[in-house]
Protein backbone atom coordinates (compact mmCIF):
# COMPACT_ATOMS: atom_id res chain seq x y z
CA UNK A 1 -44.62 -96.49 -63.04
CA UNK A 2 -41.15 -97.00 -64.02
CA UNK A 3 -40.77 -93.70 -65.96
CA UNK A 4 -43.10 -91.81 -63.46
CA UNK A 5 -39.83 -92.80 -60.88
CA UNK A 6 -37.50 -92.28 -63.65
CA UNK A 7 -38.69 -88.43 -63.88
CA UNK A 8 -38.87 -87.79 -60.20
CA UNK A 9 -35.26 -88.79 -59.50
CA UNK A 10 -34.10 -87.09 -62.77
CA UNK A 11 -36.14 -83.68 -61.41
CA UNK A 12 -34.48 -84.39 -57.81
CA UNK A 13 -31.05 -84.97 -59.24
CA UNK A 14 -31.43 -81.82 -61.16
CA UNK A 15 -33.02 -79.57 -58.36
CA UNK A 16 -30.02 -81.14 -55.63
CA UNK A 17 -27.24 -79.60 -58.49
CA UNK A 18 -29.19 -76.22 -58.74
CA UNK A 19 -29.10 -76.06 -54.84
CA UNK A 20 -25.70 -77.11 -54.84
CA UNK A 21 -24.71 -74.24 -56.76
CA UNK A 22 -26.70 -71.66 -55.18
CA UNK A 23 -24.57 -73.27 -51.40
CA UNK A 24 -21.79 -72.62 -53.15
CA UNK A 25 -22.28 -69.61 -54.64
CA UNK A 26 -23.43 -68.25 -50.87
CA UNK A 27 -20.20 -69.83 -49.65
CA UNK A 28 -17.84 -67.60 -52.26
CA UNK A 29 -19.91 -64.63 -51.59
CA UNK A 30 -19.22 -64.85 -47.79
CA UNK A 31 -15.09 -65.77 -48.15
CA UNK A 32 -15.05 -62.52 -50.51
CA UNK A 33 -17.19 -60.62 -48.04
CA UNK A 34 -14.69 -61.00 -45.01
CA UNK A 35 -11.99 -59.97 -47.99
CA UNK A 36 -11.87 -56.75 -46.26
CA UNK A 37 -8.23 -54.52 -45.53
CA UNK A 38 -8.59 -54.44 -41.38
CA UNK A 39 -6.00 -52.85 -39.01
CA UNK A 40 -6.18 -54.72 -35.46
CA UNK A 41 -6.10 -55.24 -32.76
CA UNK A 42 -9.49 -53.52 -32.31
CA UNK A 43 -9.41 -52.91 -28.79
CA UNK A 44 -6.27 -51.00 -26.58
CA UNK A 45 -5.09 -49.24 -23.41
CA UNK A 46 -4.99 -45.59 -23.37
CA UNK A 47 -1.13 -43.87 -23.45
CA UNK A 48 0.11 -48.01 -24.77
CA UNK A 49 2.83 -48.39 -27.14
CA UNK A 50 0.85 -50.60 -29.54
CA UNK A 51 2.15 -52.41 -32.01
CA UNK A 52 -0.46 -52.75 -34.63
CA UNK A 53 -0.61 -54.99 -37.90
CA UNK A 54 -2.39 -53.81 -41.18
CA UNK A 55 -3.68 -56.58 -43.04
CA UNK A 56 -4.28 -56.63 -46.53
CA UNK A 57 -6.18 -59.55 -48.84
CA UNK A 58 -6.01 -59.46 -52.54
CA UNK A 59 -9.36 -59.51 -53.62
CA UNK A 60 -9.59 -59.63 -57.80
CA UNK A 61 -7.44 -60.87 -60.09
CA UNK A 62 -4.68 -58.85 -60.63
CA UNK A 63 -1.95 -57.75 -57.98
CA UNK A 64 -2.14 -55.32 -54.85
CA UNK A 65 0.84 -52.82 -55.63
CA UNK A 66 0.77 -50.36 -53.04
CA UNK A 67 -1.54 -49.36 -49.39
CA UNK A 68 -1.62 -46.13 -47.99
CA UNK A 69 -2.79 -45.88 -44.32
CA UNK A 70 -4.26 -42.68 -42.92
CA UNK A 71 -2.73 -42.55 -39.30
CA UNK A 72 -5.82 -41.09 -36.90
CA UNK A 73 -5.12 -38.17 -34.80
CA UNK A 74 -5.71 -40.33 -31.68
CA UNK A 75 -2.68 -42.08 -32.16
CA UNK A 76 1.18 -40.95 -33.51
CA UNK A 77 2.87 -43.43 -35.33
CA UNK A 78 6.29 -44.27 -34.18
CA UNK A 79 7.72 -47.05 -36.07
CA UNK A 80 7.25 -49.35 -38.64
CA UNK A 81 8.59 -53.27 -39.26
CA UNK A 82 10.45 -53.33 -42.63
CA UNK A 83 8.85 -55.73 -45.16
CA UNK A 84 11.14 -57.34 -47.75
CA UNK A 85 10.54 -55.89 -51.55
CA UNK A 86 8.37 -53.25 -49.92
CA UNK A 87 9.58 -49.44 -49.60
CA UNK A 88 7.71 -46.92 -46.85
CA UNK A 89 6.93 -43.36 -47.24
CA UNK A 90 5.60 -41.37 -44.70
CA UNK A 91 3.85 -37.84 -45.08
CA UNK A 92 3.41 -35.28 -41.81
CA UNK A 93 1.25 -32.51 -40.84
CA UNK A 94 2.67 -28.93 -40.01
CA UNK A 95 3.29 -30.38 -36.62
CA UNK A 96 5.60 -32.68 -37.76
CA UNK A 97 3.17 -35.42 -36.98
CA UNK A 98 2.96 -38.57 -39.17
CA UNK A 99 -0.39 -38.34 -40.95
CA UNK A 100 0.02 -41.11 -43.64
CA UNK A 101 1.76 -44.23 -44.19
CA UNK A 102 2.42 -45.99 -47.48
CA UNK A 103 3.83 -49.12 -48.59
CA UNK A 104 4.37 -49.65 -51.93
CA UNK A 105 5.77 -52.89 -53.80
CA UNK A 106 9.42 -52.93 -55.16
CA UNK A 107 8.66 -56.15 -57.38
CA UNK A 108 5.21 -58.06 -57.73
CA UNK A 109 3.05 -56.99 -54.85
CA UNK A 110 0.57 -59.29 -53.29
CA UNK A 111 -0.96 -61.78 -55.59
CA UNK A 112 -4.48 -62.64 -55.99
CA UNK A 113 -5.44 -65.47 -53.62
CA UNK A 114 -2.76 -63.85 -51.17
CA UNK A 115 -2.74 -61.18 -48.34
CA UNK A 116 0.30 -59.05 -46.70
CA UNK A 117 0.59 -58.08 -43.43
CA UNK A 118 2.45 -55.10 -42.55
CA UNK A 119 3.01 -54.25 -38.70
CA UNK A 120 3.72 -50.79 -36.74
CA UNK A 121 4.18 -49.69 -33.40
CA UNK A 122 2.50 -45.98 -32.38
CA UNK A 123 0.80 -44.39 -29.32
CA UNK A 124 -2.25 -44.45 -27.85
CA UNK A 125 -3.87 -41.13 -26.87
CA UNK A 126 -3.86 -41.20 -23.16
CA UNK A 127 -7.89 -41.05 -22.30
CA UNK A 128 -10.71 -43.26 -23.45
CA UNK A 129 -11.71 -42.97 -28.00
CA UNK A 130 -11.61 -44.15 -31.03
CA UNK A 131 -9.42 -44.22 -33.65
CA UNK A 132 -11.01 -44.86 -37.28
CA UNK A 133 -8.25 -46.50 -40.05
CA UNK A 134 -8.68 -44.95 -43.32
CA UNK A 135 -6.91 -47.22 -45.88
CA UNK A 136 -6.52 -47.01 -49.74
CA UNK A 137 -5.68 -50.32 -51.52
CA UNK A 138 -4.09 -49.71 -55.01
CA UNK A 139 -4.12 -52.56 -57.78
CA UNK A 140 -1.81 -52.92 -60.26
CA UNK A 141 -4.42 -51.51 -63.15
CA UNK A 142 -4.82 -48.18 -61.32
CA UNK A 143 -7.69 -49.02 -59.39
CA UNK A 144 -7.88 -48.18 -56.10
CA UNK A 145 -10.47 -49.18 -53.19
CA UNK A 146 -11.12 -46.78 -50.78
CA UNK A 147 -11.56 -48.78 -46.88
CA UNK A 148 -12.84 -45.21 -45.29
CA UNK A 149 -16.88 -46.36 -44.70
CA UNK A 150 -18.34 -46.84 -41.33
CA UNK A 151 -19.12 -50.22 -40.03
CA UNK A 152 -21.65 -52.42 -42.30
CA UNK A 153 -21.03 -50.68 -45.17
CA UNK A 154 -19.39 -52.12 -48.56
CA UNK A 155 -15.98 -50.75 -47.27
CA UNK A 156 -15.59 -50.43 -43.90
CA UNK A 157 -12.58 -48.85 -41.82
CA UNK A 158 -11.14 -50.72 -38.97
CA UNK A 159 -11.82 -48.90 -35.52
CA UNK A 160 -9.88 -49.50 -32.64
CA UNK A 161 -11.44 -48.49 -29.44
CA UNK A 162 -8.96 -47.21 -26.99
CA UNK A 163 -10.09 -47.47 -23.36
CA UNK A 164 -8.34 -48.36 -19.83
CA UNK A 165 -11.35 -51.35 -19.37
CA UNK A 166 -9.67 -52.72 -23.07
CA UNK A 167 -7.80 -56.58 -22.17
CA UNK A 168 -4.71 -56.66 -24.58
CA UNK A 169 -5.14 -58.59 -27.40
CA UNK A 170 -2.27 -60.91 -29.02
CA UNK A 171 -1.48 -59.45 -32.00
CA UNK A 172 -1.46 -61.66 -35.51
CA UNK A 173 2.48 -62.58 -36.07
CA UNK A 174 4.00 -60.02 -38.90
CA UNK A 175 5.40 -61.31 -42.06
CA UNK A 176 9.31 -62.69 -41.53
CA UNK A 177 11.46 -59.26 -42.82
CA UNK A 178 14.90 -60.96 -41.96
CA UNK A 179 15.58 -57.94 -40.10
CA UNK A 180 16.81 -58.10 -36.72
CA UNK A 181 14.55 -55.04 -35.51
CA UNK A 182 12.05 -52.34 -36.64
CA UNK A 183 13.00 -49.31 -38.71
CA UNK A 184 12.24 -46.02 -37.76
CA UNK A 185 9.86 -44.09 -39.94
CA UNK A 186 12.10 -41.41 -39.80
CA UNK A 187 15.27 -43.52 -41.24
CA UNK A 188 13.66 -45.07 -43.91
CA UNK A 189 10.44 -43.00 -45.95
CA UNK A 190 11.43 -41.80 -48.84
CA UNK A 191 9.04 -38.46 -48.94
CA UNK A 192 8.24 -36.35 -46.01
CA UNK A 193 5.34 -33.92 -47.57
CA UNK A 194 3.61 -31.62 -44.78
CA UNK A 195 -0.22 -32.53 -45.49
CA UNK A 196 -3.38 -32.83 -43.48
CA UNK A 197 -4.89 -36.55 -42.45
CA UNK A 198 -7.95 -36.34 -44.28
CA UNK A 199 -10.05 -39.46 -45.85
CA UNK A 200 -8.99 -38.03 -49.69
CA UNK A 201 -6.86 -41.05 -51.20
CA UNK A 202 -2.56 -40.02 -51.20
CA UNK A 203 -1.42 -38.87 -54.63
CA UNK A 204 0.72 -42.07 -56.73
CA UNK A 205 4.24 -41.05 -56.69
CA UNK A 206 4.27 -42.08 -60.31
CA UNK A 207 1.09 -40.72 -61.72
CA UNK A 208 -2.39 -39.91 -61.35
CA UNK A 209 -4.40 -43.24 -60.29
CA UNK A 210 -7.28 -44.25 -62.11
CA UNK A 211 -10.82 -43.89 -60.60
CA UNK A 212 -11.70 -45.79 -57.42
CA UNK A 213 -13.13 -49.34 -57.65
CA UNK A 214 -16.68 -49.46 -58.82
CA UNK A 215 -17.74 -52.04 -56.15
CA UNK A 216 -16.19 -53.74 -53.23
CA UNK A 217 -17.45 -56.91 -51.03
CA UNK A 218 -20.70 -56.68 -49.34
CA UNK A 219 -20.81 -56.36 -45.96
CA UNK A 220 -20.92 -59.28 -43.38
CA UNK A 221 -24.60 -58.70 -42.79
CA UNK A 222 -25.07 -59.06 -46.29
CA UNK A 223 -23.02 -62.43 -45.71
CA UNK A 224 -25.30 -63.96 -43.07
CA UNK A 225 -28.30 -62.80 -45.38
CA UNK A 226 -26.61 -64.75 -48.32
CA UNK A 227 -26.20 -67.69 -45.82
CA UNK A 228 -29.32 -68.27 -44.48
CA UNK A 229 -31.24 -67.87 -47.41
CA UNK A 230 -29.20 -70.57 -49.07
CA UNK A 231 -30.01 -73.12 -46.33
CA UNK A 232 -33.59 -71.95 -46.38
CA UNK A 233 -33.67 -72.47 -50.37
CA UNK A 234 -31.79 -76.27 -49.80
CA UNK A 235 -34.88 -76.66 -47.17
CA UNK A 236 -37.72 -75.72 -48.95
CA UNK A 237 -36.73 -77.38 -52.37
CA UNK A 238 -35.99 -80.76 -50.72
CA UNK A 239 -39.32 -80.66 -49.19
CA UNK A 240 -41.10 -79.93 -52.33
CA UNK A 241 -39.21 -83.04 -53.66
CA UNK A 242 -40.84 -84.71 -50.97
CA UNK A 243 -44.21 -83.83 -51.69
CA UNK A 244 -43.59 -84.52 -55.38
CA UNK A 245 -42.26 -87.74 -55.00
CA UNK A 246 -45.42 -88.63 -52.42
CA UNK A 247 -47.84 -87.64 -55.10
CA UNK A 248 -46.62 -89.87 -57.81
CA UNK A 249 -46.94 -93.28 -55.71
């Protein structure tokens, strides 16, 4: 009788460490699924002077070197908050109009297990749409992961919704600079090339980047999926431990 309790409690204590794992597991999945690059806020006024903050998480191993930001036509950038040991660049249409945005790293980037927030004031368009971020994360091994998919895909864009029913949202505080004000995007980007805002990643300044990232998180639906059938798996195998146990007195 001994042994029969022996074996039950070494099956439970093996079963609890297997569900253990799979918990955790679910719980890494999810932090790396919210990993993604956003621009907020998400909602604004139409014809508002907006000041807008790009954040950007370091999701593998190596170091984020540089983010390009495709500016959408339903807004016009205006300025930019300087970022110590980060240079801008800016690139316009045949307007003149500020199309793309790029920050790239003048040391070590952003680390893994770290994000960077870079913040930006432009304007609205004065009536009631939607502007879709297009961003392009570059990693220090020449990958680069492309944030242009709609929502609930692998790698979603950030869309703010501009509309005059929109309550202002507090924006997330900006990383320190040590400067005193923002820089113009005029003063400081160091190219100026007349191109068209499309969703086609910006050229390195250095040389050609390497293929886009394979993968990227899964989406947040694929999150809560992850979720609940981890608590559903904890459920049903400490039942069947039940049942076990029950059978053996």
């Amino acid at each position: 009788m001994n042994t029969t309790i022996q074996t039950a409690k070494s099956r439970f204590s093996r079963l609890a460490t297997s569900m253990g794992l799979i918990a955790a597991g679910a719980l890494l999945f999810a932090g790396m699924a919210s990993a993604h690059v956003t621009v907020k806020p998400s909602v604004s006024q139409p014809n508002a002077w907006e000041t807008y903050t790009l954040k950007v998480p370091v999701e593998k191993n190596i170091p984020t070197t540089k983010v390009a930001l495709k500016i959408p036509k339903e807004v016009v950038f205006k300025q930019y908050e300087p970022v110590p040991e980060w240079k801008v660049a800016t690139e316009k249409d045949s307007s003149g109009k500020i199309t793309t945005v790029t920050w790239t790293s003048e040391k070590d980037g952003i680390q893994a297990g770290q994000y960077q927030r870079f913040s930006f004031v432009a304007q609205n368009a004065d009536q009631n749409t939607a502007a879709a971020w297009d961003a392009f994360q570059y990693y220090s091994d020449g990958s680069i992961v492309e944030w242009t998919g709609d929502e609930g895909s692998n790698n979603p864009h950030s869309i703010t919704t501009i509309t005059a029913d929109a309550t202002p949202e507090t924006p997330a505080p900006a990383a320190d600079s040590g400067h005193d004000s923002a820089g113009t995007a005029e003063g400081h980007a160091s190219t100026d090339t007349a191109k068209d805002s499309s969703s086609t990643a910006p050229t390195s300044d250095n040389a050609a980047e390497a293929a886009p990232a394979a993968s990227a998180p899964a989406s947040s639906a694929a999150q809560t999926t992850a979720l609940v059938l981890s608590i559903i798996a904890v459920v049903l195998g400490a039942a069947a431990v039940g049942i076990a146990l029950k059978r053996r007195k």
